[in-house]
N, C-alpha and C. Protein backbone atom coordinates (compact mmCIF):
# COMPACT_ATOMS: atom_id res chain seq x y z
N UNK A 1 0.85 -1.17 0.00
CA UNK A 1 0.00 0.00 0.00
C UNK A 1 0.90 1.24 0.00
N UNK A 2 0.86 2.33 -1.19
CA UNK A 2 1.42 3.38 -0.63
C UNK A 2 1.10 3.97 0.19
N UNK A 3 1.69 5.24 0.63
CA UNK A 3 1.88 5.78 2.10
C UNK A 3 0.25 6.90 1.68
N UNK A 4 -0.02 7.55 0.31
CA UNK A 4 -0.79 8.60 0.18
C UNK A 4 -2.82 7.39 0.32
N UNK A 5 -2.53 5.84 0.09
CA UNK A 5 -3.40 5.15 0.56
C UNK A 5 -4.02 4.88 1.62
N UNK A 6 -3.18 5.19 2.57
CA UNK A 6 -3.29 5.61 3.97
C UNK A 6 -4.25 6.85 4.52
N UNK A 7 -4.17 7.72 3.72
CA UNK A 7 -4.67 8.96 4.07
C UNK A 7 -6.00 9.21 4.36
N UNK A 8 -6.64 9.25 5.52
CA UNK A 8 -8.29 9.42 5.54
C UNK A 8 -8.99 10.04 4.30
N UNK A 9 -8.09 11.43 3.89
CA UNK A 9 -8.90 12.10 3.15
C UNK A 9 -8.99 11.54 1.24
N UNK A 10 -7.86 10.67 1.38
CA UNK A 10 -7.71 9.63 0.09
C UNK A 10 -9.16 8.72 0.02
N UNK A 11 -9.31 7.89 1.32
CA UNK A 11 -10.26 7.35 1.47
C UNK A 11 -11.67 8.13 1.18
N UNK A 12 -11.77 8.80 1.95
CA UNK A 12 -12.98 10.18 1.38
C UNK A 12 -12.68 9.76 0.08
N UNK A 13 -12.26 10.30 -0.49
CA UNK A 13 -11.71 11.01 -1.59
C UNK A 13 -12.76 9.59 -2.62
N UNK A 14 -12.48 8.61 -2.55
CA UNK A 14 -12.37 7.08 -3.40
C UNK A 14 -14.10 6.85 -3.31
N UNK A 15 -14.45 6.80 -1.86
CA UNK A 15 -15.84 6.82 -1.42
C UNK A 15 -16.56 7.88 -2.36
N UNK A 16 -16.01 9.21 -2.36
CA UNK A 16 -17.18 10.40 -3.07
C UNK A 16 -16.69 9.64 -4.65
N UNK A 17 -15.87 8.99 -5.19
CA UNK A 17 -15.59 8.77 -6.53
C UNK A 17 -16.89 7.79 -6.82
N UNK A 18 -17.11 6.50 -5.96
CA UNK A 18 -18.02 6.04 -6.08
C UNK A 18 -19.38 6.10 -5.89
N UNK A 19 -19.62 7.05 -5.27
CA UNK A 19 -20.94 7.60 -4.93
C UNK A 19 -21.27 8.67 -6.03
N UNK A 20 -19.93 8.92 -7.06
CA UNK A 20 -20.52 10.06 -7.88
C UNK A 20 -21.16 8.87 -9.18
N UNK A 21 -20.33 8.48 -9.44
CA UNK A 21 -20.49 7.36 -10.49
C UNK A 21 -21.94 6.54 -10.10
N UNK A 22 -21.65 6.52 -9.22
CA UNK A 22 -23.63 6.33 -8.73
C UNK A 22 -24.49 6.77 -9.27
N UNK A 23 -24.24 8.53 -9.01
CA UNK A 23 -25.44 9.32 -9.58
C UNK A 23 -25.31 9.35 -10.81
N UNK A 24 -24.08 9.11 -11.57
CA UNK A 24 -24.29 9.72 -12.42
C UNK A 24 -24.97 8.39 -13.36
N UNK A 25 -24.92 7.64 -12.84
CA UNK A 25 -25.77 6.15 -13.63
C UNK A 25 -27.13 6.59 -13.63
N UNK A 26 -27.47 7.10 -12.59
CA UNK A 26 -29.53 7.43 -12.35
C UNK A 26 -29.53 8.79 -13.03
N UNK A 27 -28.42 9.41 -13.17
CA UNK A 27 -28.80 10.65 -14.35
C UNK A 27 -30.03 10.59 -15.57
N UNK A 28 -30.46 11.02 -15.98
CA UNK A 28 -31.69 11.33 -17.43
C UNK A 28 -30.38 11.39 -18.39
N UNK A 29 -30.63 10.73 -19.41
CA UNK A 29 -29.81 10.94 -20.76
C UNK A 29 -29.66 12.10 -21.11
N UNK A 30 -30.09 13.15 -20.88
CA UNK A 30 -30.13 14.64 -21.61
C UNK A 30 -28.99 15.20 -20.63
N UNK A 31 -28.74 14.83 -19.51
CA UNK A 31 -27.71 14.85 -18.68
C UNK A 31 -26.28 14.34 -19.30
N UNK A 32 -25.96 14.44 -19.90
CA UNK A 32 -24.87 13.33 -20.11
C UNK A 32 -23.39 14.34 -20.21
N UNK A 33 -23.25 15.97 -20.54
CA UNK A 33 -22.34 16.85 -20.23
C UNK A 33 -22.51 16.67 -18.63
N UNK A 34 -23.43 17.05 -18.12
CA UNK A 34 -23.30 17.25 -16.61
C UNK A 34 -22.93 15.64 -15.76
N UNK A 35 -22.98 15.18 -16.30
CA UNK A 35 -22.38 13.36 -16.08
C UNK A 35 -21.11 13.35 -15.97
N UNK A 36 -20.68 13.45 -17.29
CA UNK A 36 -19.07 13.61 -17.66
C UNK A 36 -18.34 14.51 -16.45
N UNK A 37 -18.95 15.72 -16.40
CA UNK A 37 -18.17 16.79 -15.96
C UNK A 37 -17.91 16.41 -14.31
N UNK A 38 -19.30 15.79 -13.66
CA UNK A 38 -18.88 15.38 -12.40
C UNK A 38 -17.87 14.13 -12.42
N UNK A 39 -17.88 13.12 -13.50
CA UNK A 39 -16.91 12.12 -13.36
C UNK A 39 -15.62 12.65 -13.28
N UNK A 40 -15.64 13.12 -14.21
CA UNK A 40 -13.59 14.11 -14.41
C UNK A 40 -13.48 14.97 -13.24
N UNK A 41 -14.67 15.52 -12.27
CA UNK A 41 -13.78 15.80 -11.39
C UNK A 41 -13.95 15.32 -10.18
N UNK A 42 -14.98 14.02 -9.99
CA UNK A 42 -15.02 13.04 -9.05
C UNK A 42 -13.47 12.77 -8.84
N UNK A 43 -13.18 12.12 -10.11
CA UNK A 43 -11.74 11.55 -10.33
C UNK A 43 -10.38 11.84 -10.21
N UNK A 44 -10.62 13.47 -10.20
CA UNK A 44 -9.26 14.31 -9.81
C UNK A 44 -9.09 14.67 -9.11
N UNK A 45 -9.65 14.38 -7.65
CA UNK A 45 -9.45 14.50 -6.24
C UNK A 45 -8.28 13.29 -5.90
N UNK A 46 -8.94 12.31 -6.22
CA UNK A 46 -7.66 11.40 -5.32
C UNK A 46 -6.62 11.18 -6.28
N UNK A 47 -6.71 11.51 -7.67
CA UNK A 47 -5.44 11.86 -8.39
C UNK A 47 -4.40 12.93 -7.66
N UNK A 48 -4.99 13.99 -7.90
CA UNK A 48 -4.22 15.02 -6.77
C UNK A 48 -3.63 14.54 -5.95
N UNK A 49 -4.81 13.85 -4.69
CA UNK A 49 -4.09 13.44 -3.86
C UNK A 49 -2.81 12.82 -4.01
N UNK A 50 -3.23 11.90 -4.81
CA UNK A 50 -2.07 10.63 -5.00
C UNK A 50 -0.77 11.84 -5.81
């Protein structure tokens, strides 16, 4: 495990990734910019982190 895996706020971080990808599954199709846009930056939190 690296050391930045460790990090509570990594953990946060992984949890809100999957909970976004959640919503963004129950999104309406006409949604699908506002989908994207929360995935890319669901995803660049624990990038950062890391």
């Amino acid at each position: 495990m690296m050391s930045y895996e460790k990090l509570d706020v990594y953990q946060c971080a992984i949890k809100f990734l999957s909970l976004a990808i959640e919503i963004t599954i129950e999104m309406p199709r006409g949604q699908a910019p506002l989908a994207d846009q929360l995935k890319r930056a669901a995803m660049s939190i624990p990038l950062s982190i890391a």
